[in-house]
Protein backbone atom coordinates (compact mmCIF):
# COMPACT_ATOMS: atom_id res chain seq x y z
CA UNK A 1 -15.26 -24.23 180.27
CA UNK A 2 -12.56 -24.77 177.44
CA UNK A 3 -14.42 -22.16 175.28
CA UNK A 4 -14.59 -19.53 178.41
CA UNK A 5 -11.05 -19.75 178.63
CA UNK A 6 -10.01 -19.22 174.88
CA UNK A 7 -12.17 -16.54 174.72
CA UNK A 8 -10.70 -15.30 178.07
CA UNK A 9 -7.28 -15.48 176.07
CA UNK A 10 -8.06 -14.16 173.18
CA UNK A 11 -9.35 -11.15 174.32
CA UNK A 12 -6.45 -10.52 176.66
CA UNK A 13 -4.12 -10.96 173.40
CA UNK A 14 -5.84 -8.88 171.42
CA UNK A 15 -5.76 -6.18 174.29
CA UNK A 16 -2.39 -6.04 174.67
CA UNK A 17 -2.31 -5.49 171.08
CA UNK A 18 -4.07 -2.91 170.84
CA UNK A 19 -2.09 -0.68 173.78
CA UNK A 20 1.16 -1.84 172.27
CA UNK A 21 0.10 -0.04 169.15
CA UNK A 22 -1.50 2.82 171.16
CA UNK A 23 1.63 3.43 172.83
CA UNK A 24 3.89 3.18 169.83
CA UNK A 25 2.03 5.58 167.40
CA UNK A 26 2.60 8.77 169.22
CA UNK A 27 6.20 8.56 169.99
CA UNK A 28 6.77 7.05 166.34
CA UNK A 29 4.55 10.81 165.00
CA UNK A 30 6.85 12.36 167.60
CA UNK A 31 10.08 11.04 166.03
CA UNK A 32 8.87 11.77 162.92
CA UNK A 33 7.70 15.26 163.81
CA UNK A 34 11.13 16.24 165.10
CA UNK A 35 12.91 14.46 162.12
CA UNK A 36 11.10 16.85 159.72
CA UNK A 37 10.81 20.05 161.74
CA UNK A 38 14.98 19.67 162.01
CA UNK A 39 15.65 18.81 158.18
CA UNK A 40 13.06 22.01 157.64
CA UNK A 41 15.04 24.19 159.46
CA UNK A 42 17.97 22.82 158.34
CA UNK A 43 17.09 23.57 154.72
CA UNK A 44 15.51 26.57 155.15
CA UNK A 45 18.59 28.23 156.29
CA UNK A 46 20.86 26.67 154.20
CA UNK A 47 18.52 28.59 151.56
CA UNK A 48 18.53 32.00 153.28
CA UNK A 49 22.50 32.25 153.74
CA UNK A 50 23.13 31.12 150.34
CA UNK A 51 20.09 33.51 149.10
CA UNK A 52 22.37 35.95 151.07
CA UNK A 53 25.37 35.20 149.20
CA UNK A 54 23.51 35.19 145.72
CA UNK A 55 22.39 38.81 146.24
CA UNK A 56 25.66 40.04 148.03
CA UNK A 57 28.62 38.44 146.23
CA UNK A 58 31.99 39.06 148.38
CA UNK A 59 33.73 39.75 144.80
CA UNK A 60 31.20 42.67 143.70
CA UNK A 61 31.19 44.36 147.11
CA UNK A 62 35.21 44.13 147.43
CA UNK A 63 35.50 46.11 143.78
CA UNK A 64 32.67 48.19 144.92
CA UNK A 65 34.55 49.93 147.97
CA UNK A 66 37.67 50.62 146.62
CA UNK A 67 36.86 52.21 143.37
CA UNK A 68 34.79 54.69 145.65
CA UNK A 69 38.11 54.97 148.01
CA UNK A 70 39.94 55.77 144.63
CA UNK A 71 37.97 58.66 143.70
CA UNK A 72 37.77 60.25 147.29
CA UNK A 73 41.54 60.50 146.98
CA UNK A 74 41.89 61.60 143.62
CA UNK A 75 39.81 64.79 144.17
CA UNK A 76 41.48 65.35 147.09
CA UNK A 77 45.24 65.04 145.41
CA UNK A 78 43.59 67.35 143.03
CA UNK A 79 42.46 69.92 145.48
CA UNK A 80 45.97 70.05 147.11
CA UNK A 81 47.53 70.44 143.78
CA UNK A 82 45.29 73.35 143.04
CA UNK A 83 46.32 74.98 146.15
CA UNK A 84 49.71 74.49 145.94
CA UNK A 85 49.56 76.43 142.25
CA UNK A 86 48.09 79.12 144.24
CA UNK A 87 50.80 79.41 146.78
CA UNK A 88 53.36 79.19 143.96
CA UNK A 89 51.37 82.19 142.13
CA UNK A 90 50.63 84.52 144.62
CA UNK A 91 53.10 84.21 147.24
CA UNK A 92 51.72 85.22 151.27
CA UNK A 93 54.80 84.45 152.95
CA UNK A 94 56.23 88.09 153.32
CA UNK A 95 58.85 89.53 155.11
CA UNK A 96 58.38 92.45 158.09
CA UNK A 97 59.78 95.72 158.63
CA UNK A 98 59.98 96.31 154.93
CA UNK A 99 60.79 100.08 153.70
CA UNK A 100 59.38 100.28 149.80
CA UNK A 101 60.76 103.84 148.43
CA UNK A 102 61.39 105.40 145.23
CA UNK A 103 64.53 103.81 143.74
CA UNK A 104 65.46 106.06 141.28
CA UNK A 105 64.89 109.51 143.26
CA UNK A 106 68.10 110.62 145.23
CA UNK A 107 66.66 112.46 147.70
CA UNK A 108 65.32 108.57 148.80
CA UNK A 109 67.89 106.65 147.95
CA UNK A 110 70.05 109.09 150.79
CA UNK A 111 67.87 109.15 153.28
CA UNK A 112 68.11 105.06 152.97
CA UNK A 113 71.86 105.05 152.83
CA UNK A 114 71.65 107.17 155.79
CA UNK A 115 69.03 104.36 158.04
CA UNK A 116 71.12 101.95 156.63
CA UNK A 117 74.48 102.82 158.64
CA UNK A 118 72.14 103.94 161.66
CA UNK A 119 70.46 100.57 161.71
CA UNK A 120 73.24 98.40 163.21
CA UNK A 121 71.22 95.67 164.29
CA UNK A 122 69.83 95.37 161.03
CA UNK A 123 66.02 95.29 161.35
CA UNK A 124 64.93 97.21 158.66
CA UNK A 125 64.83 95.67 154.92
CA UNK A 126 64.78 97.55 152.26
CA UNK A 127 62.79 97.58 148.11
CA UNK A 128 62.33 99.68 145.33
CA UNK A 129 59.33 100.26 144.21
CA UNK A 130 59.69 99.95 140.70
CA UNK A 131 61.08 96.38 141.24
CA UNK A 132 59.11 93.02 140.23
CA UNK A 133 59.46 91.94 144.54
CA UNK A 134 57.95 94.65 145.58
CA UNK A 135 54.01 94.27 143.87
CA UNK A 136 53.15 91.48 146.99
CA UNK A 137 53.40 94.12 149.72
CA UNK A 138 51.92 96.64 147.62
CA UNK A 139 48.98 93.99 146.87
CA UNK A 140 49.04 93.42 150.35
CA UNK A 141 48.06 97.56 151.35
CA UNK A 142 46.00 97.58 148.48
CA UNK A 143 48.22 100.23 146.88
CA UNK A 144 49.50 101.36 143.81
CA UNK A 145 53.24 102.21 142.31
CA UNK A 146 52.11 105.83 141.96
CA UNK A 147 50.80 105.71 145.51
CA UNK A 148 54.21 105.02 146.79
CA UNK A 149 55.83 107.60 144.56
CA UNK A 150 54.09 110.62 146.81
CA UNK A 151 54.37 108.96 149.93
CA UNK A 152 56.73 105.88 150.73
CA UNK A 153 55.56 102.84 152.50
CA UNK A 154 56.91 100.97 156.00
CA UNK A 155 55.24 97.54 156.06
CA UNK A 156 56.05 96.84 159.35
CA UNK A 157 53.86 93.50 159.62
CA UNK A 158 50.90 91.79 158.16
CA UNK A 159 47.79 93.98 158.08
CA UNK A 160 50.32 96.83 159.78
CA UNK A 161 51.53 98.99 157.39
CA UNK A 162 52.06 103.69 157.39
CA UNK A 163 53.19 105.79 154.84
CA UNK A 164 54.25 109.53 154.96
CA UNK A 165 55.85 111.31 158.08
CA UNK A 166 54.36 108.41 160.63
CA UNK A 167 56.54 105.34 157.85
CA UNK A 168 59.35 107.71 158.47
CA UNK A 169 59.18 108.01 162.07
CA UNK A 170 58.12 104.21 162.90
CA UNK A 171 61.59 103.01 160.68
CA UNK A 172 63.37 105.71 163.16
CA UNK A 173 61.40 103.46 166.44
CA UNK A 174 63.29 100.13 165.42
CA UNK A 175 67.10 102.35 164.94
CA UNK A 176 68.74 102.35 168.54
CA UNK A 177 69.34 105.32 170.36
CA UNK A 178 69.40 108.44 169.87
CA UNK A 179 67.89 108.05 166.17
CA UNK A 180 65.04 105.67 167.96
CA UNK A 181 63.76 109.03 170.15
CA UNK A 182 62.98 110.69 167.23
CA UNK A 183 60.17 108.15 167.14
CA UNK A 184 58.37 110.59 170.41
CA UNK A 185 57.15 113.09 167.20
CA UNK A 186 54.43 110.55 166.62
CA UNK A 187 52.59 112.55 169.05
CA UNK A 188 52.25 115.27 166.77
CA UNK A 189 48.82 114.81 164.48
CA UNK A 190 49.13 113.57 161.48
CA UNK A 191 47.41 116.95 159.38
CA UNK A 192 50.17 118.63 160.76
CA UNK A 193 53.10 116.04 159.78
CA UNK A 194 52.57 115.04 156.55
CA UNK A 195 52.07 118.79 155.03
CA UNK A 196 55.57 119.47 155.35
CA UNK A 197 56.13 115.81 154.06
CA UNK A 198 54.19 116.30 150.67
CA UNK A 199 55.60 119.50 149.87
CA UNK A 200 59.30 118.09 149.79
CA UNK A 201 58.07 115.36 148.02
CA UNK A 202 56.40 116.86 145.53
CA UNK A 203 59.29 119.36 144.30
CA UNK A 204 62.33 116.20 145.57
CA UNK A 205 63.28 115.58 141.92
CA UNK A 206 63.41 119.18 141.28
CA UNK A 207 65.74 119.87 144.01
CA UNK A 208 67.51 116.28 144.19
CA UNK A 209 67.43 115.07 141.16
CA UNK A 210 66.52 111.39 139.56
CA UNK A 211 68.26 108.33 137.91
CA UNK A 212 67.06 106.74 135.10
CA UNK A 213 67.17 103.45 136.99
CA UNK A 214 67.48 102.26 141.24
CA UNK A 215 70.11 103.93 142.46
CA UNK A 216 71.34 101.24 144.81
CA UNK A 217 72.44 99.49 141.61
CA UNK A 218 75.59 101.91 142.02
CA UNK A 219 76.10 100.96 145.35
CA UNK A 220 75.90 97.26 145.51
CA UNK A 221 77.50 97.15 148.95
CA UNK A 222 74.21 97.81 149.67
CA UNK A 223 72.51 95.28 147.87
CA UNK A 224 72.56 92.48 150.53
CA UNK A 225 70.26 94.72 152.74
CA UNK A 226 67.59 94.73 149.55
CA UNK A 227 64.94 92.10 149.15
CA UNK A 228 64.90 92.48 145.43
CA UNK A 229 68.49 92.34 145.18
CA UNK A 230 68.87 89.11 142.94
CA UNK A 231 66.35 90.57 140.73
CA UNK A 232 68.81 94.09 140.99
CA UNK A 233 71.92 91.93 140.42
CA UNK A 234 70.25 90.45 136.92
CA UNK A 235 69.16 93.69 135.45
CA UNK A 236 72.95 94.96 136.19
């Protein structure tokens, strides 16, 4: 009966043993498990960010940027500065209502004295031809100094510009009345106008005469009505 009872004992000991251990081993793996999977991860990004930092140092990328910031402003100081050399050379900034005649014929040079006291408000402006201010509007028609010299040009705005009988009678439009009615003979064709305009230009010096230099350089009363007239006032 003793031995029953030992053995009874025994095996209940031994039992309880066995699912205490049972029920310890899995949550010990578990612990374990989590313990590893978290120090994995752990590591594994600690590698990644500071792979990330090995291949992009902040330093290199800092230089990086502005050196290419430099050189996008450099050619662009250097495209303004060729522009601006451009301007300075040929000048577009030109003035309207502009009369370019012969300076040295006198035939001309009256005829301009004579708009010049007609033209009280002062809208016409005045240039020799054979002055160094007067090549931009000439540029500007696409004409030549010996164009001019048969038939004088009005530039009365940008891409606007007549020579002949219709300059004559457009600078007569802009005097005030009665000079400006003048201005109606526009509505005579052109063939028929600027006939009688070439023949008295062709034989003016003949029958007027002409100066060895601008006339108006005689008359320098006149000179603040010229365009060219610092360039006058130096060659006097």
């Amino acid at each position: 009966m003793m031995r029953n009872n030992m053995t009874t004992l025994t095996r209940g000991v031994v039992r309880n043993l066995l699912l205490t251990t049972k029920s310890k081993t899995p949550s010990s793996f578990y612990n374990r498990s989590i313990s590893f999977t978290s120090s994995s991860t752990l590591t594994t990004t600690t590698t990644t960010t500071t792979a990330k930092a090995a291949a992009t140092p902040s330093d290199v990328v800092s230089d990086a940027v502005p050196d290419v910031a430099d050189v996008e402003e450099e050619d662009e100081e250097e495209v303004l500065f060729s522009d601006t050399e451009k301007t300075a050379a040929e000048p577009t900034l030109l003035q309207p209502r502009v009369l370019v005649y012969d300076g040295v014929c006198h035939l001309c040079h009256g005829g301009v004295k004579w708009v010049i006291q007609a033209d009280k408000y002062k809208k016409i402006k005045y240039c020799c031809v054979q002055s160094k201010a007067a090549e931009p509007y000439l540029r500007l028609c696409g004409l030549e100094r010996e164009d001019v010299l048969r038939r004088f040009l009005f530039v009365e705005g940008p891409g606007l510009y007549h020579r002949a009988s219709t300059a004559a009678l457009k600078v007569m439009s802009y005097l005030p009345l009665p000079y400006s009615a003048l201005s109606t003979l526009l509505v005579v064709p052109t063939p028929l106008r600027d006939p009688v305009y070439d023949y008295i230009a062709k034989r003016r010096y003949e029958w007027f005469g002409k100066s060895e230099d601008c006339l108006v350089l005689k008359e320098k009363e006149l000179l603040e009505r010229f365009i060219d007239r610092e360039e006058m006032m130096d060659r006097s």
